[in-house]
C-alpha atoms as a PDB file:
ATOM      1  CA  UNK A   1     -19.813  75.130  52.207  1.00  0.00           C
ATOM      2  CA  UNK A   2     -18.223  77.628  54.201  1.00  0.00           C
ATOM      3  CA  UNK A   3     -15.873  80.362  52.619  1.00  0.00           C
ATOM      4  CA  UNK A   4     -12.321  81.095  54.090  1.00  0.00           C
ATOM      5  CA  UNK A   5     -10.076  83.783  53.094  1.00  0.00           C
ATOM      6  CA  UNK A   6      -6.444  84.075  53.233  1.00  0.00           C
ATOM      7  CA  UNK A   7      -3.446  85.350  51.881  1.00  0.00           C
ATOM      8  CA  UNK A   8      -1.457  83.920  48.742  1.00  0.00           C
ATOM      9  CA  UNK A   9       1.933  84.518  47.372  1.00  0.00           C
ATOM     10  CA  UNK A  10       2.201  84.055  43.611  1.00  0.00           C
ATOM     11  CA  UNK A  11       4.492  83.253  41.189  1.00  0.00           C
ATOM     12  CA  UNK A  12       6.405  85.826  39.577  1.00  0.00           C
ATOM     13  CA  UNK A  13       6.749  88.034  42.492  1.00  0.00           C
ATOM     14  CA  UNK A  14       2.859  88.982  41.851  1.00  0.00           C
ATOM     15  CA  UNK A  15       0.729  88.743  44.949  1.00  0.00           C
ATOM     16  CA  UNK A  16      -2.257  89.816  47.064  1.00  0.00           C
ATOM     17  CA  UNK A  17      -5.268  87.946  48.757  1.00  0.00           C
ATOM     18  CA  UNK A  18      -8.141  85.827  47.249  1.00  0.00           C
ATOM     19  CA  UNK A  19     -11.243  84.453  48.640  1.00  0.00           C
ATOM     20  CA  UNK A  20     -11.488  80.649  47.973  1.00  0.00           C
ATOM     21  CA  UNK A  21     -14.473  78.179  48.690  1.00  0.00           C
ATOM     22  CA  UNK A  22     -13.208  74.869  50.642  1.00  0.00           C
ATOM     23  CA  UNK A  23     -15.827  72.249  51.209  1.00  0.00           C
ATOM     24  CA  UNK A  24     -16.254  71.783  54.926  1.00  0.00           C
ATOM     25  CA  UNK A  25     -16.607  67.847  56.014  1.00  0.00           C
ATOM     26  CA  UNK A  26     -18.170  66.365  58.228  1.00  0.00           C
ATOM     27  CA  UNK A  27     -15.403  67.022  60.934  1.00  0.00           C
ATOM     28  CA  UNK A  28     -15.926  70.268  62.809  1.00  0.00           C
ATOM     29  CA  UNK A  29     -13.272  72.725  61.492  1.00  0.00           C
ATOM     30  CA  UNK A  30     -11.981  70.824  58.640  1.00  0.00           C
ATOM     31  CA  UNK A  31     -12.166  71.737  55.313  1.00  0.00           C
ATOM     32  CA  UNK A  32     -10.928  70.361  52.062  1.00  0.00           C
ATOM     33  CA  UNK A  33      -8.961  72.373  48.960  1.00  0.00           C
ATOM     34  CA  UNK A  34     -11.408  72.570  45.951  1.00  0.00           C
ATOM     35  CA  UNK A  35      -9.360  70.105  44.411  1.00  0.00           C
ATOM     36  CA  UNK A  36      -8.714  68.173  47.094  1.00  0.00           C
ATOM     37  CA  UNK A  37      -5.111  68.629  47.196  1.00  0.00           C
ATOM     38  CA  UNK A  38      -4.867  70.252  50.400  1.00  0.00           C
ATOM     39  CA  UNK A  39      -6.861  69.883  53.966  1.00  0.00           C
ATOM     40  CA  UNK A  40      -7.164  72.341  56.404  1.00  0.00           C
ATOM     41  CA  UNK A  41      -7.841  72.425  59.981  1.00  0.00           C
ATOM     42  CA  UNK A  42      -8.697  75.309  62.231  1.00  0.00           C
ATOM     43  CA  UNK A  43      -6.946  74.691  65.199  1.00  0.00           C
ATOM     44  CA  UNK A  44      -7.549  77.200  67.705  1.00  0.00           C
ATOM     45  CA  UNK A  45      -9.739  80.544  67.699  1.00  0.00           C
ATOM     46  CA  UNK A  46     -11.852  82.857  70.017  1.00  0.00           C
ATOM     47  CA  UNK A  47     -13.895  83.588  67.050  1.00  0.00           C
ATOM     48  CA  UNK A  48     -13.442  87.475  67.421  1.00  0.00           C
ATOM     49  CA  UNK A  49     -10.092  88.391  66.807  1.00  0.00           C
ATOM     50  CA  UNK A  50      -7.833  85.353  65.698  1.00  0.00           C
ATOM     51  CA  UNK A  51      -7.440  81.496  64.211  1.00  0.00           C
ATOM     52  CA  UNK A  52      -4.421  79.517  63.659  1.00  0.00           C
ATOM     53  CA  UNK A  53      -4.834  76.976  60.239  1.00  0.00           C
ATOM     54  CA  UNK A  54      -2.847  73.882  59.365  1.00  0.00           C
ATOM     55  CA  UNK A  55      -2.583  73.342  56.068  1.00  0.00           C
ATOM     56  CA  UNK A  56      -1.625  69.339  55.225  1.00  0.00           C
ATOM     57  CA  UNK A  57      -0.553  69.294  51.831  1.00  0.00           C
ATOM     58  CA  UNK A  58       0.363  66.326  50.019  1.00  0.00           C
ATOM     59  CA  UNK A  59       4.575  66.726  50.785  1.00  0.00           C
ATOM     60  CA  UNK A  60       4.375  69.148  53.295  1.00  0.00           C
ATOM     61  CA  UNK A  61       2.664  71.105  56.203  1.00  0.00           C
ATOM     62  CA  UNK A  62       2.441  75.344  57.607  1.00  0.00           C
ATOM     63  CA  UNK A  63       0.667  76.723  59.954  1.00  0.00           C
ATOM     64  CA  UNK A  64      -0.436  79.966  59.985  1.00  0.00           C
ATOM     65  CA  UNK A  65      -2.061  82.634  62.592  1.00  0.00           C
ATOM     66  CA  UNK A  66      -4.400  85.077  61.079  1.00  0.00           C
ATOM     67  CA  UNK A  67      -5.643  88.117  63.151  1.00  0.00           C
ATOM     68  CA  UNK A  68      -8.032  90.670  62.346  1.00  0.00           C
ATOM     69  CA  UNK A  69      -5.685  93.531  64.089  1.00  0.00           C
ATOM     70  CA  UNK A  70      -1.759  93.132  64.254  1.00  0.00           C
ATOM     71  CA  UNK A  71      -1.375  94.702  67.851  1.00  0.00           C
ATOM     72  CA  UNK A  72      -1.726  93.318  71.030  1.00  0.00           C
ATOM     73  CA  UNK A  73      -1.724  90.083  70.250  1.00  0.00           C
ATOM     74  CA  UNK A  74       0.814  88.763  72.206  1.00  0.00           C
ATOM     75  CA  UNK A  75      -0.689  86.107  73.963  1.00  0.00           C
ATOM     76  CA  UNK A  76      -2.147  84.277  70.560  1.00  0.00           C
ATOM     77  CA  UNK A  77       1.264  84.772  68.968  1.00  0.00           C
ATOM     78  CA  UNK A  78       2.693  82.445  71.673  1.00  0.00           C
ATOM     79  CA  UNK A  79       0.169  80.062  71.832  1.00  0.00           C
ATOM     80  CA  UNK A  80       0.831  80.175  67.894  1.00  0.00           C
ATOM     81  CA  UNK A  81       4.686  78.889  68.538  1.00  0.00           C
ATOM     82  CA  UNK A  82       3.708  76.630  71.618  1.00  0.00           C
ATOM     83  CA  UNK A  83       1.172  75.092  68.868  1.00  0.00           C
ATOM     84  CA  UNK A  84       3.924  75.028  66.057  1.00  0.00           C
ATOM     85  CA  UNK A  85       6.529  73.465  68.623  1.00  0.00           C
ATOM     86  CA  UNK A  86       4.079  70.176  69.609  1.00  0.00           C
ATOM     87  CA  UNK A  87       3.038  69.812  66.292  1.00  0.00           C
ATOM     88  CA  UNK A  88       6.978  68.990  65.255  1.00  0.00           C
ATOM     89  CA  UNK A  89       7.842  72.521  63.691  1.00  0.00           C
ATOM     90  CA  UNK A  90      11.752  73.342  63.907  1.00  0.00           C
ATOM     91  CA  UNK A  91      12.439  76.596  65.688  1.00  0.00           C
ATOM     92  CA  UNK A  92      13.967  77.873  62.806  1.00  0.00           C
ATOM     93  CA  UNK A  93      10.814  76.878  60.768  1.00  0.00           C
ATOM     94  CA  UNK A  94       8.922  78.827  63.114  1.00  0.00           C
ATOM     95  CA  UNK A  95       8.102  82.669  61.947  1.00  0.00           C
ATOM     96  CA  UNK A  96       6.043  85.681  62.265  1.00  0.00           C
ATOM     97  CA  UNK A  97       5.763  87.559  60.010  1.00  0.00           C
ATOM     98  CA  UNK A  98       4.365  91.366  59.514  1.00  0.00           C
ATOM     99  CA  UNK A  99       1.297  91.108  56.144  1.00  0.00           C
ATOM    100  CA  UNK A 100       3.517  93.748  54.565  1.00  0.00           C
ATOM    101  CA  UNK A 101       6.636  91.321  55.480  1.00  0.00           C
ATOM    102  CA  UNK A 102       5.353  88.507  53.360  1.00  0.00           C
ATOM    103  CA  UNK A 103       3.668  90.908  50.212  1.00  0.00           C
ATOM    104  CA  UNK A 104       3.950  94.675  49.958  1.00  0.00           C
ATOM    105  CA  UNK A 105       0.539  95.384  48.771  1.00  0.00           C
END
């Protein structure tokens, strides 16, 4: 089992960030939702400063790009949209966001 964390938006306007277990397959970078609801794939990472996860869920799809420092990281945010664009994203569905953007914490 490997251990993944990321950031979650809850209901009621409540939010912050959780550390989750996902059972990792036998496919190299994918890992399954504990309840096997969701799969994600890590897509692309240097392994010292950035990934970028799909999530599959069962009606619909994100991708995010999670990076240990928010500056200079200009070069993984594009290759973050060039990645969103051949994987079918709309521009429009396309966004980057600033942490305190999505949850003032």
């Amino acid at each position: 089992m490997e251990a993944i964390s990321f950031f979650l938006s809850s209901r009621n306007g409540i939010c912050g960030t959780r550390d989750v277990v996902f059972p990792h397959t036998d496919e190299p970078g994918k890992f399954l939702s504990p309840y096997g609801t969701s799969i994600l794939r890590i897509v692309e990472t240097n392994y010292e400063s950035y990934y970028i996860l799909h999530v599959e869920m069962q009606n619909a799809a994100a991708l995010h790009l999670y990076t240990r420092k928010p500056e200079g990281i200009a070069r993984e945010k594009q290759n973050y949209r060039n990645l969103a664009e051949s994987m079918g994203f709309k521009d429009y569905q396309i966004q980057i966001l600033d942490r305190m953007d999505l949850c003032p914490i």
